[in-house]
Protein backbone atom coordinates (compact mmCIF):
# COMPACT_ATOMS: atom_id res chain seq x y z
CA UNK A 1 5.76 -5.45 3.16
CA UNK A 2 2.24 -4.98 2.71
CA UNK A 3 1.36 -3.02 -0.70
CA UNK A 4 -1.96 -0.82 -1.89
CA UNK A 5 -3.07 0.61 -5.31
CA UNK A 6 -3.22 -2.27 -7.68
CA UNK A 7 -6.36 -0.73 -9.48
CA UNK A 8 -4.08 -0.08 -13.01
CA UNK A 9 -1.69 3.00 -12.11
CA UNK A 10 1.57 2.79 -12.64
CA UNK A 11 2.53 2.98 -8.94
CA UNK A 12 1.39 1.59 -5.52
CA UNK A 13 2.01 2.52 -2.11
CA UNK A 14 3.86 -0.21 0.36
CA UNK A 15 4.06 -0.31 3.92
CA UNK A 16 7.01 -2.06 5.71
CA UNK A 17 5.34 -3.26 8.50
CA UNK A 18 9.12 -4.21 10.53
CA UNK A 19 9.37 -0.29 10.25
CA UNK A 20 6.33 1.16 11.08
CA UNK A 21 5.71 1.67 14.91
CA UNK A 22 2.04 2.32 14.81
CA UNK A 23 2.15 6.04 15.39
CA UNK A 24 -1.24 7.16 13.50
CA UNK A 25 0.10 10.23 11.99
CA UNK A 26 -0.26 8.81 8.04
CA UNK A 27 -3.91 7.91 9.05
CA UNK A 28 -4.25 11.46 10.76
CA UNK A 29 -2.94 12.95 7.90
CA UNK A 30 -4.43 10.99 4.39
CA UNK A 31 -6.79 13.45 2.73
CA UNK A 32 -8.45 9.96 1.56
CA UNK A 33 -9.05 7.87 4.89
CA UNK A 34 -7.35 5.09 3.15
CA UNK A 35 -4.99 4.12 5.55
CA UNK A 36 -5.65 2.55 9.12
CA UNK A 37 -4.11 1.03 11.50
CA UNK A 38 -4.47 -3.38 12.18
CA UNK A 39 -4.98 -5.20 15.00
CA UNK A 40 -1.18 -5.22 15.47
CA UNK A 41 -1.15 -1.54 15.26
CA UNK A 42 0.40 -1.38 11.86
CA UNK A 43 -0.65 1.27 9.13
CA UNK A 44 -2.85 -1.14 6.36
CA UNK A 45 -3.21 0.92 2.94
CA UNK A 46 -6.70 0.37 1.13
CA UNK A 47 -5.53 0.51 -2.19
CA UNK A 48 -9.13 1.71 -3.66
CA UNK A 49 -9.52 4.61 -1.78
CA UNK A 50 -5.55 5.18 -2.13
CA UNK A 51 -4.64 8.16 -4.86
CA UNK A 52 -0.88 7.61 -4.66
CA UNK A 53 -0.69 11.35 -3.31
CA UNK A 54 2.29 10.45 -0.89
CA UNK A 55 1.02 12.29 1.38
CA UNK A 56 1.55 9.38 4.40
CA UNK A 57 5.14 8.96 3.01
CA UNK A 58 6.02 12.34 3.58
CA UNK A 59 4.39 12.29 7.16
CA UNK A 60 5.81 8.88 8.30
CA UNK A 61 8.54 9.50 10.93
CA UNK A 62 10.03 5.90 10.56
CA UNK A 63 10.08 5.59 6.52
CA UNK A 64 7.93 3.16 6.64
CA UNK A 65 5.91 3.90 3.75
CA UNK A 66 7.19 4.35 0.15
CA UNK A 67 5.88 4.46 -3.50
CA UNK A 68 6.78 1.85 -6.00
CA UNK A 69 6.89 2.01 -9.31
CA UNK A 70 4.73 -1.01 -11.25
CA UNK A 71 7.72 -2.57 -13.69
CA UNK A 72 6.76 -3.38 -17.48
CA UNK A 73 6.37 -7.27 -18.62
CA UNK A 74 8.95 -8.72 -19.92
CA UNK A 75 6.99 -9.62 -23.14
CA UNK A 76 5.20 -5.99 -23.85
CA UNK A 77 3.24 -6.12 -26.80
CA UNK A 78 4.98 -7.86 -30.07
CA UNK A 79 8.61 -7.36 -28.82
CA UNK A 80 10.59 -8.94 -25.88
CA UNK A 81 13.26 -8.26 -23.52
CA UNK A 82 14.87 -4.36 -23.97
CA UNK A 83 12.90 -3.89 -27.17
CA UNK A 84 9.87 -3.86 -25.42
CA UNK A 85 10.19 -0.40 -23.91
CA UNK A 86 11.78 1.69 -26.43
C-alpha cells in the first residue's frame, strides 16, 4: 500500500496498489489534482495537495483507496499505555 497526507492530520489516504486497476476515475474526479496515475498505471496520492475529502474513495470501483486513521503513541505526553488517551 502506498499512503498520502502525512502533513499533521489525523488521517491519510492509502492506495492498495494489488487492487487498483488503473481506471482514472479518482484522478478524473479529485477536486484537488492530487492523485495521478504511475508508470505502472496505478493511482499515486500526493499527500500535500491531498485534503482527506474522500472523494477518490467514494469514486473507486475496486476499493482500492481508503482513509486511515493516524494511531496515538504509545507514550502520549506524561502517561503511558491506556492512560495516555483518556
Amino acid at each position: 500500500m502506498v499512503q498520502a497526507k502525512q502533513n499533521g492530520d489525523a488521517a491519510y489516504m492509502v492506495v492498495n496498489h494489488d487492487w487498483c486497476k488503473g481506471c482514472g476515475i479518482c484522478e478524473a474526479f479529485c477536486p484537488k489534482s492530487a492523485i495521478s496515475l504511475n508508470g505502472y498505471n496505478k493511482a499515486i496520492i500526493d499527500g500535500e495537495r491531498c485534503i482527506t475529502c474522500r472523494t477518490c474513495e467514494s469514486f473507486c470501483p475496486d476499493f482500492a483507496i481508503a482513509r486511515v486513521k493516524r494511531r496515538l503513541p504509545v507514550n502520549a505526553g506524561n502517561e503511558t499505555g491506556l492512560n495516555a488517551r483518556q
